[in-house]
C-alpha atoms as a PDB file:
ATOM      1  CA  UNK A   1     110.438  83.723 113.942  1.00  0.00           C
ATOM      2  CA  UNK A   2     112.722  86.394 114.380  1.00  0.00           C
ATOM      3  CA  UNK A   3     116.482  86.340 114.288  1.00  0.00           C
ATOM      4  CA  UNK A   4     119.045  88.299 115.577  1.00  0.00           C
ATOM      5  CA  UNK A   5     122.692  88.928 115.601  1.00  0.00           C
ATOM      6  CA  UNK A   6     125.440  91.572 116.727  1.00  0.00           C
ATOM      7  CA  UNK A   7     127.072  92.451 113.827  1.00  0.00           C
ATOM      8  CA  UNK A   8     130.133  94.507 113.531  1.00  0.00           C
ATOM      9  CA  UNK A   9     130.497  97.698 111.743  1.00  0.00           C
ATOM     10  CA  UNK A  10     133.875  98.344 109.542  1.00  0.00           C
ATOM     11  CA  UNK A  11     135.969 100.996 109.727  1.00  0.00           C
ATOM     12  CA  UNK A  12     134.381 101.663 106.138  1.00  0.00           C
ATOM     13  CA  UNK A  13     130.907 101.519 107.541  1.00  0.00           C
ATOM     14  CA  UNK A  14     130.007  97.806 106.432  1.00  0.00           C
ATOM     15  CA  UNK A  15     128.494  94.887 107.861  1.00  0.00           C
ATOM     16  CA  UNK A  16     128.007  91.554 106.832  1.00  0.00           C
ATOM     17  CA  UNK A  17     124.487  90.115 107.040  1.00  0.00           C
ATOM     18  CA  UNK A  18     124.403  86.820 108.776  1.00  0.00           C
ATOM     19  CA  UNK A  19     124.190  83.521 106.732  1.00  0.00           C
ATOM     20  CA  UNK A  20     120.805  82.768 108.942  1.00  0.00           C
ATOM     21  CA  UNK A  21     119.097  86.287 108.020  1.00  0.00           C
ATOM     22  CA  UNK A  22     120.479  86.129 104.338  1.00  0.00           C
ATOM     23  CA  UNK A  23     118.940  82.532 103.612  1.00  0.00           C
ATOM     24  CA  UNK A  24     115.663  83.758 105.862  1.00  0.00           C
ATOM     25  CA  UNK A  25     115.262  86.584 103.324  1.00  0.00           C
ATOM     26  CA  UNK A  26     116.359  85.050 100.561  1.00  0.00           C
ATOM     27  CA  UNK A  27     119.786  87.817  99.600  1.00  0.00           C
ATOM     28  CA  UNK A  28     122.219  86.257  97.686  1.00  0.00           C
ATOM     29  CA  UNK A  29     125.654  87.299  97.181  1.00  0.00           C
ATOM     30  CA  UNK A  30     125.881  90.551  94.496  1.00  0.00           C
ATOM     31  CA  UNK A  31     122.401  91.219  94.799  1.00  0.00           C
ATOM     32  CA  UNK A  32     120.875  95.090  95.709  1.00  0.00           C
ATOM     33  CA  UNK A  33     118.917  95.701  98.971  1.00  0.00           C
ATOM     34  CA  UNK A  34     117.441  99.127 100.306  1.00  0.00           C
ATOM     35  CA  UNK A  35     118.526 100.627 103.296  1.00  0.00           C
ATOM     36  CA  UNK A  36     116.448 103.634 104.701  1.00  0.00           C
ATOM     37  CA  UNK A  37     115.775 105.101 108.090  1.00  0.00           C
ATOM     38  CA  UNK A  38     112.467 104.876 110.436  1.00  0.00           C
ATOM     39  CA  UNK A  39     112.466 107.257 113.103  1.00  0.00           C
ATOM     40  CA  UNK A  40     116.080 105.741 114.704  1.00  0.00           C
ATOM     41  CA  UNK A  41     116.194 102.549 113.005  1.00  0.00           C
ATOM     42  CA  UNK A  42     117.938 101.119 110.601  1.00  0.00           C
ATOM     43  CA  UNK A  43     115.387  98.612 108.034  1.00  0.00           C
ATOM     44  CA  UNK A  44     116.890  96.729 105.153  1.00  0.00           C
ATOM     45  CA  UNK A  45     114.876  95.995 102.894  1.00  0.00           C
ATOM     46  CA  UNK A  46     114.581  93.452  99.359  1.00  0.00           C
ATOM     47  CA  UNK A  47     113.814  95.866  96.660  1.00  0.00           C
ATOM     48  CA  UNK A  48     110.570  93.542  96.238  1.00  0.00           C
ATOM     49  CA  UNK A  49     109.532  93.752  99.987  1.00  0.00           C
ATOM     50  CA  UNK A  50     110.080  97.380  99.312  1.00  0.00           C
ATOM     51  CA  UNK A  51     107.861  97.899  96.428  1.00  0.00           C
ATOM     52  CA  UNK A  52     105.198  95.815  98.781  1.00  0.00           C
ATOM     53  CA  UNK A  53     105.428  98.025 101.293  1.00  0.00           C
ATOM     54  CA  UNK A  54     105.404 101.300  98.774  1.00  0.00           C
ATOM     55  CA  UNK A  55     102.527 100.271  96.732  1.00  0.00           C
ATOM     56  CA  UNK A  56      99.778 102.680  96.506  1.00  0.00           C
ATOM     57  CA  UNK A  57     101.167 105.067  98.988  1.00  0.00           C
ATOM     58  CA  UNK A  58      99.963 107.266  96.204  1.00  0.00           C
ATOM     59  CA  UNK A  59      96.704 106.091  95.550  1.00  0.00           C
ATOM     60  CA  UNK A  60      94.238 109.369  95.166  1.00  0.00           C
ATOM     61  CA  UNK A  61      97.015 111.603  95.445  1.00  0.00           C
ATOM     62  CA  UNK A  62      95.836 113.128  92.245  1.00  0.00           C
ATOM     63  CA  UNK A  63      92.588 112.097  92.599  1.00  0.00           C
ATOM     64  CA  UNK A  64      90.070 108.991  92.836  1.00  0.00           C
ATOM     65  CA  UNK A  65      88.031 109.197  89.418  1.00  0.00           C
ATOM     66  CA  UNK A  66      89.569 109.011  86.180  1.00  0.00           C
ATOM     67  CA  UNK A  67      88.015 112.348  85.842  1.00  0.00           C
ATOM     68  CA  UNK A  68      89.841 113.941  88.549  1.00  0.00           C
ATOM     69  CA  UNK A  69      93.218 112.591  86.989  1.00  0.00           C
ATOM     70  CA  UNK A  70      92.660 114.036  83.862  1.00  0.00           C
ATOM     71  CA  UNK A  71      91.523 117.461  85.431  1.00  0.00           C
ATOM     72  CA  UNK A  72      94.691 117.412  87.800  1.00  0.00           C
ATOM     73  CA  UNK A  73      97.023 116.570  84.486  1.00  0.00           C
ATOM     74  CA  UNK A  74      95.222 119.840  82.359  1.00  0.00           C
ATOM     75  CA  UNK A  75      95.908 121.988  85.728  1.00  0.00           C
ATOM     76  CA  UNK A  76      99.303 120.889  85.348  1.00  0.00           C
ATOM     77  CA  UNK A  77     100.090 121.489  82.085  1.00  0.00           C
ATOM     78  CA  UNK A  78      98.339 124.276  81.730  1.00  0.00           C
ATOM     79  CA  UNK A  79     100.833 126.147  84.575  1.00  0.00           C
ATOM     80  CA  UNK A  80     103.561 125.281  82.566  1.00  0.00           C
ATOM     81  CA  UNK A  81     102.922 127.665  79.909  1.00  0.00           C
END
């Protein structure tokens, strides 16, 4: 189900989340949440819905054997000399 609600930005560029979409997601008072743009929208985001959605956007990035890995590491270190 999804909710929505106009909200009201401050003149210090706040809102308040809406009781309804705070209990939904499960935000309690004092607690950090991620904010990032997509294309023109705004997402908000629990740091653990975040970390769902990030995880293994890196997968292979360095490589898909352990093999690989290790090679790409060497390369690495070895450019730093």
């Amino acid at each position: 189900m999804t909710i929505s609600n106009l909200v009201k930005l401050s003149k210090k560029g706040q809102i308040a989340i809406p009781k309804k979409i705070r209990e939904k997601t499960g935000i309690k008072p004092g607690e950090k949440v991620i904010i990032f743009t997509r294309g023109d929208e705004v997402v908000l985001l629990t740091p653990k819905k975040y970390a769902s959605y990030t995880c293994g956007l890196l997968k292979n990035t360095w490589g898909s054997t352990k093999k690989e890995i290790d090679s790409y590491i060497e390369e690495e270190r070895s450019s730093w000399k």
